[in-house]
N, C-alpha and C. Protein backbone atom coordinates (compact mmCIF):
# COMPACT_ATOMS: atom_id res chain seq x y z
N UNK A 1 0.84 -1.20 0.00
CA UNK A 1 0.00 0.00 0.00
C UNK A 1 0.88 1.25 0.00
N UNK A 2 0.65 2.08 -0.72
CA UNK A 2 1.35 3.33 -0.80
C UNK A 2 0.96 3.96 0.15
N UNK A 3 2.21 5.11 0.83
CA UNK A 3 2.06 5.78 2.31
C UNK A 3 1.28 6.79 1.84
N UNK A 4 0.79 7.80 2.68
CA UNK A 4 0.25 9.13 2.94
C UNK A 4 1.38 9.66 2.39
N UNK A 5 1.64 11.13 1.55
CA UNK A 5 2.92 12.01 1.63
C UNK A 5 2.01 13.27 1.89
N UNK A 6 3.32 14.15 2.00
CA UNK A 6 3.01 15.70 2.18
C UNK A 6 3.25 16.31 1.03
N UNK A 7 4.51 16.03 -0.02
CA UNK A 7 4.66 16.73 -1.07
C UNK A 7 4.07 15.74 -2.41
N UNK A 8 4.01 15.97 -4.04
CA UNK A 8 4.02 15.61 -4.80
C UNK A 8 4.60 16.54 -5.71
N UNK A 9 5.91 15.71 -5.93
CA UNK A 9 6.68 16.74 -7.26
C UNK A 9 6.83 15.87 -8.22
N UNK A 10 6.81 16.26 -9.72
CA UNK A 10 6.92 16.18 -10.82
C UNK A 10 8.40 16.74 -11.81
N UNK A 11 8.95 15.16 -12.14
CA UNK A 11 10.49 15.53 -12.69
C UNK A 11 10.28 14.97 -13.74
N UNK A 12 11.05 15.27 -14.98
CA UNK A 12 11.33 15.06 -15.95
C UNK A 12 12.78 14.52 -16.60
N UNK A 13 12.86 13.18 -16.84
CA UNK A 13 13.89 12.91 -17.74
C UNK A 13 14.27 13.45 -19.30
N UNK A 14 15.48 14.56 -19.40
CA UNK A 14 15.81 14.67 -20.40
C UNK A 14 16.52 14.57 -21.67
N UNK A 15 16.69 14.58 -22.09
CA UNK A 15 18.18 13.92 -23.16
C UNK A 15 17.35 13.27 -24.43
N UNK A 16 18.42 12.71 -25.66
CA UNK A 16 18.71 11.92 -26.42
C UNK A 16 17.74 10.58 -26.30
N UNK A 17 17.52 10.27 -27.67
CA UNK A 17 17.27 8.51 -27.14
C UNK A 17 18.51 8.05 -26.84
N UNK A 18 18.58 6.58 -26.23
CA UNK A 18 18.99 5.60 -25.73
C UNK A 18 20.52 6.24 -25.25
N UNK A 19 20.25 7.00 -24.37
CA UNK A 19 20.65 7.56 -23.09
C UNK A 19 20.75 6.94 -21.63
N UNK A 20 19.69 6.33 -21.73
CA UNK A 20 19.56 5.11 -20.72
C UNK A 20 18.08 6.24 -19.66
N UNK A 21 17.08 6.69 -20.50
CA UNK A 21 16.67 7.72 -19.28
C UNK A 21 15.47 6.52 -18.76
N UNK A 22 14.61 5.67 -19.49
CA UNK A 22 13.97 4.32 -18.86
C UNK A 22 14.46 3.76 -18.14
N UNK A 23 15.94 3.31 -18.24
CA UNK A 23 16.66 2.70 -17.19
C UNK A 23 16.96 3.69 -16.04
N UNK A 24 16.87 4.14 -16.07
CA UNK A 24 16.86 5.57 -14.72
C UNK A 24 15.81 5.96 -13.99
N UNK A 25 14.67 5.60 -14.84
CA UNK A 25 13.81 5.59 -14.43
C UNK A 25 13.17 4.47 -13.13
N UNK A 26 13.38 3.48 -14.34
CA UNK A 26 13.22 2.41 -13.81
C UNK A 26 14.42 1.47 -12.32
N UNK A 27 15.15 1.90 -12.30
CA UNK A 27 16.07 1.54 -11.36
C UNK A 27 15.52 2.76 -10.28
N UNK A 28 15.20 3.89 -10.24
CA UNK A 28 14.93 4.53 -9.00
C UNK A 28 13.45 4.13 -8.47
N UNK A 29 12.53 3.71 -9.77
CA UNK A 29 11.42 3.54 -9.18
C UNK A 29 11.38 1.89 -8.48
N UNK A 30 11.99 0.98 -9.00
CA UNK A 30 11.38 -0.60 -8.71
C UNK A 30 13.14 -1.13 -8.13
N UNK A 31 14.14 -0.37 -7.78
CA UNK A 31 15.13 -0.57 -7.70
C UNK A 31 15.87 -2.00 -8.47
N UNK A 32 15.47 -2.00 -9.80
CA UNK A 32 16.13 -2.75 -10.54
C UNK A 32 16.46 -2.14 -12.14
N UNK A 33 17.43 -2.87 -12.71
CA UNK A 33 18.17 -2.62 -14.03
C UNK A 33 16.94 -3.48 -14.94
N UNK A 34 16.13 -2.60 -15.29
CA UNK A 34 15.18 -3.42 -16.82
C UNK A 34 16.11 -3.62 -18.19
N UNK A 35 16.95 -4.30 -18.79
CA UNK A 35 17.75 -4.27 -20.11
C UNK A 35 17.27 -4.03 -21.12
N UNK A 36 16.01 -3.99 -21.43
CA UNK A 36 15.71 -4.31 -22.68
C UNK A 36 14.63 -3.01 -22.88
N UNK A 37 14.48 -2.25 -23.73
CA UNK A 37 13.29 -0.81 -23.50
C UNK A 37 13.04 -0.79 -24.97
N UNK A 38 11.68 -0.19 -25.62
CA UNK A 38 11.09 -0.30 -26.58
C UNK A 38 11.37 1.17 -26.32
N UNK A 39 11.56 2.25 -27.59
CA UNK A 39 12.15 3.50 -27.35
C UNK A 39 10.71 4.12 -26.84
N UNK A 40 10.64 5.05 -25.74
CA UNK A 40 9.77 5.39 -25.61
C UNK A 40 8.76 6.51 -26.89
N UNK A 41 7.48 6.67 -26.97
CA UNK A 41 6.82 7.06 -27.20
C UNK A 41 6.08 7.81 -26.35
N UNK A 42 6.39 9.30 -26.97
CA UNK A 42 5.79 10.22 -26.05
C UNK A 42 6.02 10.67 -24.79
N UNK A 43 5.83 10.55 -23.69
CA UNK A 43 6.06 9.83 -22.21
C UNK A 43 5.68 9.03 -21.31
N UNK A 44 6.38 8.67 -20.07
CA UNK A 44 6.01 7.64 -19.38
C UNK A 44 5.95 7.95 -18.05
N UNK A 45 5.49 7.40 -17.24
CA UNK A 45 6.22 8.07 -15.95
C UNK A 45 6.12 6.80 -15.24
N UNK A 46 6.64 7.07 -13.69
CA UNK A 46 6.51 6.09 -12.68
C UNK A 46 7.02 6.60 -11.27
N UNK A 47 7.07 6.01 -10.71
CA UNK A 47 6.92 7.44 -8.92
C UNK A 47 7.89 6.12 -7.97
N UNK A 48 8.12 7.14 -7.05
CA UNK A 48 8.97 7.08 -6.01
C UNK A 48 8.73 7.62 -4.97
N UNK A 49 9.22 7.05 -3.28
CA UNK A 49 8.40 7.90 -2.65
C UNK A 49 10.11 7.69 -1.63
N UNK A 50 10.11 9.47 -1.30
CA UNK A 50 11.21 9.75 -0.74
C UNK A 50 11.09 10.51 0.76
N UNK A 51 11.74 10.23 1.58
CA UNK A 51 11.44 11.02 2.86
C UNK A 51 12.83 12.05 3.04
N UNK A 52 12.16 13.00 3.34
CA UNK A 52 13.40 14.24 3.31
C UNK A 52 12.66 15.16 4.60
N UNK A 53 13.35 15.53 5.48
CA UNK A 53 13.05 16.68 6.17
C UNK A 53 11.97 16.11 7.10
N UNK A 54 11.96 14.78 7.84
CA UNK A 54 10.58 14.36 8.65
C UNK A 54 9.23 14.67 7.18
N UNK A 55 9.44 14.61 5.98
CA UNK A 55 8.01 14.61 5.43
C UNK A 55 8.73 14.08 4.82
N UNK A 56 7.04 13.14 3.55
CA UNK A 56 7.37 11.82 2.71
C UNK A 56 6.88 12.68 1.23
N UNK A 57 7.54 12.45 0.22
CA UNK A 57 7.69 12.60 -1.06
C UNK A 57 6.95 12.05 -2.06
N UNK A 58 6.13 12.27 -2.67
CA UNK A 58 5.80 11.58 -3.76
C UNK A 58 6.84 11.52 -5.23
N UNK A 59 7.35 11.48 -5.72
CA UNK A 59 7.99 11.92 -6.88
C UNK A 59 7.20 10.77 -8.68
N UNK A 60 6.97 11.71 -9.08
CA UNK A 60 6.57 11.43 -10.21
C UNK A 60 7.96 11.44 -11.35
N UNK A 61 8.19 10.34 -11.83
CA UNK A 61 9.54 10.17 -12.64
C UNK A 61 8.78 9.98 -14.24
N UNK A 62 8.92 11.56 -14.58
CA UNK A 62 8.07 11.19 -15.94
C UNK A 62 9.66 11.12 -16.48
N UNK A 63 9.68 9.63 -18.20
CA UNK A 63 10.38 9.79 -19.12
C UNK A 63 10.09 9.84 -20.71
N UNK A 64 10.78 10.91 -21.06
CA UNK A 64 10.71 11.67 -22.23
C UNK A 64 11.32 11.14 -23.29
N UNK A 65 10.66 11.08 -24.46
CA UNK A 65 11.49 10.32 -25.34
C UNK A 65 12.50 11.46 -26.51
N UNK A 66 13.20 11.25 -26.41
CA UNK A 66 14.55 11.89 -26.84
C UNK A 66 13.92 11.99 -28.66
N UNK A 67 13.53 11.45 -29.13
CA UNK A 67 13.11 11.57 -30.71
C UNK A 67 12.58 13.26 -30.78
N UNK A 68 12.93 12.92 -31.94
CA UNK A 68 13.03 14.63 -32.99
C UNK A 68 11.50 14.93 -32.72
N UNK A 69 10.81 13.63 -33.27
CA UNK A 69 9.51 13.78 -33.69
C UNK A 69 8.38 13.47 -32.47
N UNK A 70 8.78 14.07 -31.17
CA UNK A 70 7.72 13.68 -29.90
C UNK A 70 8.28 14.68 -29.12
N UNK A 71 9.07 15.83 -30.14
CA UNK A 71 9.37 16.99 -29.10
C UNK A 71 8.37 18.27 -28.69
N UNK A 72 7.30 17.99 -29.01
CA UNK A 72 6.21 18.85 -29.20
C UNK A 72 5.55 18.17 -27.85
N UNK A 73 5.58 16.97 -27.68
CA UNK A 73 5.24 16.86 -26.06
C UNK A 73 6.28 17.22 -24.87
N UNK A 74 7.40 16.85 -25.38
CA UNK A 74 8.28 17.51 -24.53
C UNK A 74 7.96 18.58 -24.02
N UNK A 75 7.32 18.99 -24.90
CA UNK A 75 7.30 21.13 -24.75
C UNK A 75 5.62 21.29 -23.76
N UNK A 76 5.17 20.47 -24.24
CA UNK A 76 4.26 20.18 -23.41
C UNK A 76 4.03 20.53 -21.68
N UNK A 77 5.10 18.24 -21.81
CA UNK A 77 5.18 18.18 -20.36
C UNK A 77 6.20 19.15 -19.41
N UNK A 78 7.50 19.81 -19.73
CA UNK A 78 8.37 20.28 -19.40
C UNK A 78 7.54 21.92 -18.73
N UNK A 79 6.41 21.45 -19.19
CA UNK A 79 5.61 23.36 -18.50
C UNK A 79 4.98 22.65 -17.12
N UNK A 80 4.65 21.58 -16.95
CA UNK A 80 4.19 20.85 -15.88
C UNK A 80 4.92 20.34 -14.39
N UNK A 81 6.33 20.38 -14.92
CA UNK A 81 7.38 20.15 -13.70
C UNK A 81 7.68 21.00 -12.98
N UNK A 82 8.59 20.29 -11.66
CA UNK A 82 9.27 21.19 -10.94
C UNK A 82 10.72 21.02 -11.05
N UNK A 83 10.93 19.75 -11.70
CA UNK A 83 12.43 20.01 -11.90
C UNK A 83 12.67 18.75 -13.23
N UNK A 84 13.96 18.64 -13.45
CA UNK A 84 14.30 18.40 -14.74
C UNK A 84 16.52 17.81 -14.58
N UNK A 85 15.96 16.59 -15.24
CA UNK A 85 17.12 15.82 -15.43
C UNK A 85 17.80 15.45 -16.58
N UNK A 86 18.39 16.22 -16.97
CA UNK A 86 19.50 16.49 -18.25
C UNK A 86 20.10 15.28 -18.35
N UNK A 87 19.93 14.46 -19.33
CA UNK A 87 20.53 12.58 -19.31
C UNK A 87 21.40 13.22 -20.20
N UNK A 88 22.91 12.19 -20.66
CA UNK A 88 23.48 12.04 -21.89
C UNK A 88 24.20 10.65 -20.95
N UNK A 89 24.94 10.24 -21.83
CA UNK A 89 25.43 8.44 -22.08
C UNK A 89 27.04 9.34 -22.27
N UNK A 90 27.93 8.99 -21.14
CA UNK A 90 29.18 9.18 -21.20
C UNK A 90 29.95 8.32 -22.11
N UNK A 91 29.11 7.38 -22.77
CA UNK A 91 30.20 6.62 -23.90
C UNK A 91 29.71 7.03 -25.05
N UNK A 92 28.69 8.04 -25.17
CA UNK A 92 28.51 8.58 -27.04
C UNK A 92 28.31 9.78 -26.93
N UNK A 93 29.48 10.67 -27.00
CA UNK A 93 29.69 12.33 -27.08
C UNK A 93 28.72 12.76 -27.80
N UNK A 94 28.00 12.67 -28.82
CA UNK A 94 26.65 12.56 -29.55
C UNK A 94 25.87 13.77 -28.52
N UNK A 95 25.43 12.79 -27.58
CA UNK A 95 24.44 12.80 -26.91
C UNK A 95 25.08 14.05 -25.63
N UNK A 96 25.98 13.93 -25.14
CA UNK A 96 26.59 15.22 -24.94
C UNK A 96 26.66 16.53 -25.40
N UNK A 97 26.80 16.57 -26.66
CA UNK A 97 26.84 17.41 -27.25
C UNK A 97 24.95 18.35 -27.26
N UNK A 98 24.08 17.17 -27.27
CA UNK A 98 23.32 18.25 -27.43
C UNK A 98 22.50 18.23 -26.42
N UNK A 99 23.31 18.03 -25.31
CA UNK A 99 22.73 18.59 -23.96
C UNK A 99 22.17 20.21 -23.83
N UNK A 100 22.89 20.85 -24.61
CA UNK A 100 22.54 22.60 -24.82
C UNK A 100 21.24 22.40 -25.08
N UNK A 101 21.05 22.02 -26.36
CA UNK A 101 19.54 22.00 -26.70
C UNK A 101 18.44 22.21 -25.51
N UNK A 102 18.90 21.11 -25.27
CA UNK A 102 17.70 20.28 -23.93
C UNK A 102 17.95 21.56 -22.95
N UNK A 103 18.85 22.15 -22.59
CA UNK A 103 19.04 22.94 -21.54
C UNK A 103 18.44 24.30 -21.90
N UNK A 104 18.29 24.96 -23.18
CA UNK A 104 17.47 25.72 -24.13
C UNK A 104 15.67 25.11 -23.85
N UNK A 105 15.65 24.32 -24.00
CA UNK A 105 14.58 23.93 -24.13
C UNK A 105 13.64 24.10 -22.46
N UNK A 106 14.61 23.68 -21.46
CA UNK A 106 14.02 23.71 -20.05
C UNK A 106 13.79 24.96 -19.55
N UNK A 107 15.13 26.07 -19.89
CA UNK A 107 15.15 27.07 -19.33
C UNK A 107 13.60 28.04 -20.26
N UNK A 108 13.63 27.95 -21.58
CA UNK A 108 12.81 29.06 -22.38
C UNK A 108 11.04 28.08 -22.25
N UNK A 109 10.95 27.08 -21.78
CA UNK A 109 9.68 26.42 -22.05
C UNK A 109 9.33 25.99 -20.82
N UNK A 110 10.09 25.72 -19.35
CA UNK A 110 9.91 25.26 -18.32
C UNK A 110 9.65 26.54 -17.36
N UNK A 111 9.18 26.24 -16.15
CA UNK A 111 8.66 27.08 -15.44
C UNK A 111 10.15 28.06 -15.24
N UNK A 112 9.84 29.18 -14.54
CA UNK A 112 10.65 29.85 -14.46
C UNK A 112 11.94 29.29 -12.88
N UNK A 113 11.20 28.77 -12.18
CA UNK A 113 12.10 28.23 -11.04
C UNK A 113 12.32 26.97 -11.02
N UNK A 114 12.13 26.34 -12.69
CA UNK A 114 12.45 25.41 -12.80
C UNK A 114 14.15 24.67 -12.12
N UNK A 115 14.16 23.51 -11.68
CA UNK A 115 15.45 22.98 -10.81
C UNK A 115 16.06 22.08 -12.31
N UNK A 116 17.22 22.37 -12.31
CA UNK A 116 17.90 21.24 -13.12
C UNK A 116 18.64 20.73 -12.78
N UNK A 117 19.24 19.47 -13.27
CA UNK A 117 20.34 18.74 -12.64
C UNK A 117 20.96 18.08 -14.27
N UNK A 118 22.29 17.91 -14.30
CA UNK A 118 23.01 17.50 -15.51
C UNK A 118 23.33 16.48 -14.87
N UNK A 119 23.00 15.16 -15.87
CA UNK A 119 23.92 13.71 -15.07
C UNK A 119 24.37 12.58 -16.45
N UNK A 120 25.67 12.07 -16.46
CA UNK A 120 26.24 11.70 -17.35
C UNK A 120 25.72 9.91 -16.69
N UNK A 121 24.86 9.21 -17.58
CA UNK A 121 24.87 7.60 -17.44
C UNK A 121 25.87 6.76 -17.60
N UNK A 122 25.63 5.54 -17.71
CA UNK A 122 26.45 4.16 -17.53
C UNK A 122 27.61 4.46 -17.23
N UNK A 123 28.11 5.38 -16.45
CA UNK A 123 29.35 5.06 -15.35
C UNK A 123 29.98 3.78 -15.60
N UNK A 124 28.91 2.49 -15.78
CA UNK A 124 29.63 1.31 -15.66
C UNK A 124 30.34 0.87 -16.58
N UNK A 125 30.19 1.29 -18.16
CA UNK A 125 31.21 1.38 -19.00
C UNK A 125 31.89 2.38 -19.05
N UNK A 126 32.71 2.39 -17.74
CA UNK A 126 34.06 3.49 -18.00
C UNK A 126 34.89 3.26 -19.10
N UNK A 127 35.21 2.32 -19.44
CA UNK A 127 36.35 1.37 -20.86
C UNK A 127 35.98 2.43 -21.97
N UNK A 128 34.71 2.29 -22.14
CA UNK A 128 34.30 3.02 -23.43
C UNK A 128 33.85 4.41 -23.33
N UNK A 129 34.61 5.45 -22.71
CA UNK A 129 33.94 6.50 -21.76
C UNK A 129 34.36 7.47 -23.41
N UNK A 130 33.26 8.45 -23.81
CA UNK A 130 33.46 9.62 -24.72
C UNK A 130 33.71 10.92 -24.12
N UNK A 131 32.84 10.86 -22.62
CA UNK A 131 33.12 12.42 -22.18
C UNK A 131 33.79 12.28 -20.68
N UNK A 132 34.46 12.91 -20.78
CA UNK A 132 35.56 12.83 -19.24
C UNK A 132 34.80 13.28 -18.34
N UNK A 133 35.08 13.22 -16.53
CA UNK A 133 34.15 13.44 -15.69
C UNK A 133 34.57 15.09 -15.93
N UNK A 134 35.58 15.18 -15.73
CA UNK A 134 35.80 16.77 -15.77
C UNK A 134 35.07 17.32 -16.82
N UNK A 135 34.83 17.12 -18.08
CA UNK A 135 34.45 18.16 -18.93
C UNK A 135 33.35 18.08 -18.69
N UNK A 136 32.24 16.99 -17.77
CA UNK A 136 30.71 17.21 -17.71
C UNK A 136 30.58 17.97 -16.39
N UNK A 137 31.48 18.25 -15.63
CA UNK A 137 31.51 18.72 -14.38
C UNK A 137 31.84 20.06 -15.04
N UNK A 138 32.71 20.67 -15.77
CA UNK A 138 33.04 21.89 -15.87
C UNK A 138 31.75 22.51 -17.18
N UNK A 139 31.47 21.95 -18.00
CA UNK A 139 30.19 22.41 -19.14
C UNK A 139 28.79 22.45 -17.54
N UNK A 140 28.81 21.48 -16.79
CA UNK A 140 27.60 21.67 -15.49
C UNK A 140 27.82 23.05 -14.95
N UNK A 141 29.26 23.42 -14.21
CA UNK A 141 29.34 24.80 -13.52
C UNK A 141 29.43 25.87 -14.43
N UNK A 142 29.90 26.09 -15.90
CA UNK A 142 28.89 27.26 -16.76
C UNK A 142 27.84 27.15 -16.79
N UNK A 143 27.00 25.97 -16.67
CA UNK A 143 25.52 26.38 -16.69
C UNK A 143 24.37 26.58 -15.42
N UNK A 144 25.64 26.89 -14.27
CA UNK A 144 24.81 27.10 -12.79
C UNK A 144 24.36 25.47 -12.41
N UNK A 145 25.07 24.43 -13.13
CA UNK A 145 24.01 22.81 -12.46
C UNK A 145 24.97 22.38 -11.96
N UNK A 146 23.96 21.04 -10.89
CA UNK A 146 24.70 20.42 -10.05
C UNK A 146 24.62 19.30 -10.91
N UNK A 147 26.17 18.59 -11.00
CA UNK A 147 26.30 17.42 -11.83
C UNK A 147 26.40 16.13 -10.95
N UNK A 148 26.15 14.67 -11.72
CA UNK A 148 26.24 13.45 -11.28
C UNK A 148 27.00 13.08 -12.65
N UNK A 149 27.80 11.77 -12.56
CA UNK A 149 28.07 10.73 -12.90
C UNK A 149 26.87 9.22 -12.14
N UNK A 150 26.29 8.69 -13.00
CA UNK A 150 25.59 7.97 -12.38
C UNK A 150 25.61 6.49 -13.40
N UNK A 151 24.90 5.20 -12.79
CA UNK A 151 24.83 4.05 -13.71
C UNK A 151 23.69 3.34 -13.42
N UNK A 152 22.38 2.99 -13.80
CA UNK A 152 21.25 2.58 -13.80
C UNK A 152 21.60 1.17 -14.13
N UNK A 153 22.55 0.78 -14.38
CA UNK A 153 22.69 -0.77 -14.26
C UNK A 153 23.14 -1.10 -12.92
N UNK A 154 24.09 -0.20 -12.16
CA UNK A 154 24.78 -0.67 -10.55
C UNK A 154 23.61 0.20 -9.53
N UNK A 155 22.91 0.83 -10.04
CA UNK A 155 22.15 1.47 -9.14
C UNK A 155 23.18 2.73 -8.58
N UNK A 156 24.56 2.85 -9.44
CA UNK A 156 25.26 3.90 -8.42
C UNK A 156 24.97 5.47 -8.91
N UNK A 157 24.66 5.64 -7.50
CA UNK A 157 24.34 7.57 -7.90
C UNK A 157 22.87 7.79 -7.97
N UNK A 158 22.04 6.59 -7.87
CA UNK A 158 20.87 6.86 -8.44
C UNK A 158 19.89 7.34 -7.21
N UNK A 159 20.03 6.97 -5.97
CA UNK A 159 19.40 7.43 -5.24
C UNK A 159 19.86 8.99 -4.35
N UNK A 160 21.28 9.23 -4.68
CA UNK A 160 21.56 10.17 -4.22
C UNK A 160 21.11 11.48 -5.51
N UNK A 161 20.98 10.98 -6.53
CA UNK A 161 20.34 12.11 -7.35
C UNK A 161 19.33 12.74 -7.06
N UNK A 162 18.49 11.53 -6.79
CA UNK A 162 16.77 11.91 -6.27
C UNK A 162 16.35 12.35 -5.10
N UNK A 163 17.08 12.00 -4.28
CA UNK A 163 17.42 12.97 -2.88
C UNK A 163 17.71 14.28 -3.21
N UNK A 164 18.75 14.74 -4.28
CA UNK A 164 19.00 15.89 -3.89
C UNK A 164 18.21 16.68 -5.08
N UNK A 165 17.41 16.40 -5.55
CA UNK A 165 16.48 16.88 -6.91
C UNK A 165 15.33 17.07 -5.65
N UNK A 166 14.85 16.12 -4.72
CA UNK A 166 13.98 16.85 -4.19
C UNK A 166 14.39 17.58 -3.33
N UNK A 167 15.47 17.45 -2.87
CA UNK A 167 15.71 18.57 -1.48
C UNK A 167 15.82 19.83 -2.39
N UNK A 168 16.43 20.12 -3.12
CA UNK A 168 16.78 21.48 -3.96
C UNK A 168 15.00 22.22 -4.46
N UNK A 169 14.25 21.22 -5.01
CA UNK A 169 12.75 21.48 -5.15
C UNK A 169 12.13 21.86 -3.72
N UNK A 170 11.97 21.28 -2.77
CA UNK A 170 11.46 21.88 -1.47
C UNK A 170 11.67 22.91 -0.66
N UNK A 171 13.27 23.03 -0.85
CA UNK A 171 13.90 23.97 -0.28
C UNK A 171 12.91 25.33 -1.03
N UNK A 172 13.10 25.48 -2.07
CA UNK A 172 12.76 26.87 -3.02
C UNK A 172 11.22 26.89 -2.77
N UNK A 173 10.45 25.93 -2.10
CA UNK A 173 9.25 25.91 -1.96
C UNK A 173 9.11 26.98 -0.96
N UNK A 174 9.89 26.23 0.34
CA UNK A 174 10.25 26.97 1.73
C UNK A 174 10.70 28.00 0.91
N UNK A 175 11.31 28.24 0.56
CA UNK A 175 11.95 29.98 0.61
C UNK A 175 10.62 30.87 -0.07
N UNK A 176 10.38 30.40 -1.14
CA UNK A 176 8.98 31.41 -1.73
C UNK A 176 7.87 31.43 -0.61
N UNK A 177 8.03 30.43 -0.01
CA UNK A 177 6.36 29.95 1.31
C UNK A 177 6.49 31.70 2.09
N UNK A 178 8.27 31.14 2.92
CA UNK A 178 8.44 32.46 3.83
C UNK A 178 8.64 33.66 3.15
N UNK A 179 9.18 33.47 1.61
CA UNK A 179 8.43 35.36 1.09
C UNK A 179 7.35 35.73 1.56
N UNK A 180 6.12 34.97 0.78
CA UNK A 180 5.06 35.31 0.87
C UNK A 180 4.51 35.31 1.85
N UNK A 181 4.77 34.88 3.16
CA UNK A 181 4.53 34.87 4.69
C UNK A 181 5.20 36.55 4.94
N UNK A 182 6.29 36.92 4.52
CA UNK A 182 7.19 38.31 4.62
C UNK A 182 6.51 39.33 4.20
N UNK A 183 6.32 39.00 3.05
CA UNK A 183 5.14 40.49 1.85
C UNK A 183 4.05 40.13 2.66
N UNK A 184 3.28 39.30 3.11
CA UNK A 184 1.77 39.41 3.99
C UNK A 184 1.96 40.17 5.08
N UNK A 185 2.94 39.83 5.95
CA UNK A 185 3.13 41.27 6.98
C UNK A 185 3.75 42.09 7.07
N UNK A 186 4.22 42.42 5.92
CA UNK A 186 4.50 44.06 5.89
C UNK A 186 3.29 44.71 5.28
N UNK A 187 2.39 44.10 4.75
CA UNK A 187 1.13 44.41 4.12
C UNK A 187 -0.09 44.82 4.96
N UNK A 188 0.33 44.09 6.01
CA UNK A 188 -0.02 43.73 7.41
C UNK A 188 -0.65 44.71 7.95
N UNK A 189 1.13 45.46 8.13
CA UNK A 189 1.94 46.17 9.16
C UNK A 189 1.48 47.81 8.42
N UNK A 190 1.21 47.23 6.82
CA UNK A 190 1.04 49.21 6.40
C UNK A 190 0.09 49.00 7.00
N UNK A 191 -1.61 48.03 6.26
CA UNK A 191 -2.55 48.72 6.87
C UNK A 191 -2.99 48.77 8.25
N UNK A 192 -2.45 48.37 8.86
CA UNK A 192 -2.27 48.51 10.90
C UNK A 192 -1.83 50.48 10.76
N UNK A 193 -1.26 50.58 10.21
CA UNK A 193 -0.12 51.83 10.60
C UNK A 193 -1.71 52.66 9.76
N UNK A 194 -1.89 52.87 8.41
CA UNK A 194 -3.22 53.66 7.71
C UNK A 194 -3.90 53.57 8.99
N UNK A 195 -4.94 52.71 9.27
CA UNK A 195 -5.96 52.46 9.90
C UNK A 195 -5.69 52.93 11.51
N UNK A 196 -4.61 53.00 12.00
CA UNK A 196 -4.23 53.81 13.07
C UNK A 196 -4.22 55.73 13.18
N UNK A 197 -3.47 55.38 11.67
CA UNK A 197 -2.87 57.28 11.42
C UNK A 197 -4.81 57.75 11.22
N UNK A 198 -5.59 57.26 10.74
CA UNK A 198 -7.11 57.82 10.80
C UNK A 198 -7.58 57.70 11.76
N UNK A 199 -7.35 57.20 13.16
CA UNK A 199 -7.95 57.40 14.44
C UNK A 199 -7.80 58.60 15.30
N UNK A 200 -6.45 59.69 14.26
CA UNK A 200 -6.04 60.16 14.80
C UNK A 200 -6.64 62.22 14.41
């Protein structure tokens, strides 16, 4: 039976096809390596439930299919999230390369406080590695993101991603909550001060 939560956030896998973003999916949600994926169509999702901060998480793990021709849902779902996971496959520079895109695409079509995160897959074929950890770590800090190296076949990295995709999402929740708790009483505080200065 699924628990009670307090939050429900909505993330998005982004990138290339066969990136491995099903297998990412799928290893955070059922904690196993699925091998075999029919390219997705359209999107998919599947959920996770995370506890952060004494409260429980819902996380919705929608995945996006990397094709030319299903980017019109992309554009879609990417207005619906709260945050967003930049895939590429560290053994086909390809798919590196047009991480910009995707990062174009989140920032000009995604909410404005949209959260991103850049993370390079299958770690586990280091042998056949195209992009070095450094150059996905240094292309991540020009673009303000926090990067992973991760592998959906060892499960490594995969739960510390999703931990910190929601802590970074909640946090900004809390901070806008106590703005708007801030602007209510100084709003407060004028009309206390009006409604006084006329008694007078």
């Amino acid at each position: 039976m699924e628990p009670n939560f307090n939050y429900r956030f909505n993330i998005f896998l982004v990138g290339e096809s066969t990136v491995g973003k099903s297998c990412i999916a799928s290893q955070a949600s059922l904690n196993k390596f699925i091998d075999k994926h029919e390219t997705t169509i359209g999107a998919e999702y599947t959920t996770k439930i995370i506890k952060y901060d004494n409260k429980i998480f819902k996380i919705n793990i929608w995945d996006g299919s990397g094709k030319s021709e299903y980017r019109r849902l992309t554009f879609i779902y990417i207005k619906r999230v709260q945050g967003a996971i930049l895939t590429y496959d560290i053994t086909n520079r390809e798919s590196f390369l047009k991480i910009s895109d995707f990062i174009e695409l989140c920032r000009t079509r995604g909410k404005s406080d949209l959260t991103l995160i850049l993370v390079g897959n299958k770690f586990d074929l280091e042998q056949n590695r195209e992009v070095s950890y450094t150059e996905g770590e240094m292309f991540a800090k020009e673009q303000g993101l926090i990067f992973y190296e991760l592998s959906a076949y060892t499960a490594y990295n995969i739960e510390e991603l999703f931990n910190k995709i929601t802590e970074l999402i909640y946090i900004k929740i809390q901070n806008e909550a106590s703005k708007n708790q801030g602007e209510q009483l100084i709003l407060s505080q004028q009309k206390s001060s009006i409604i006084s200065s006329k008694c007078f």
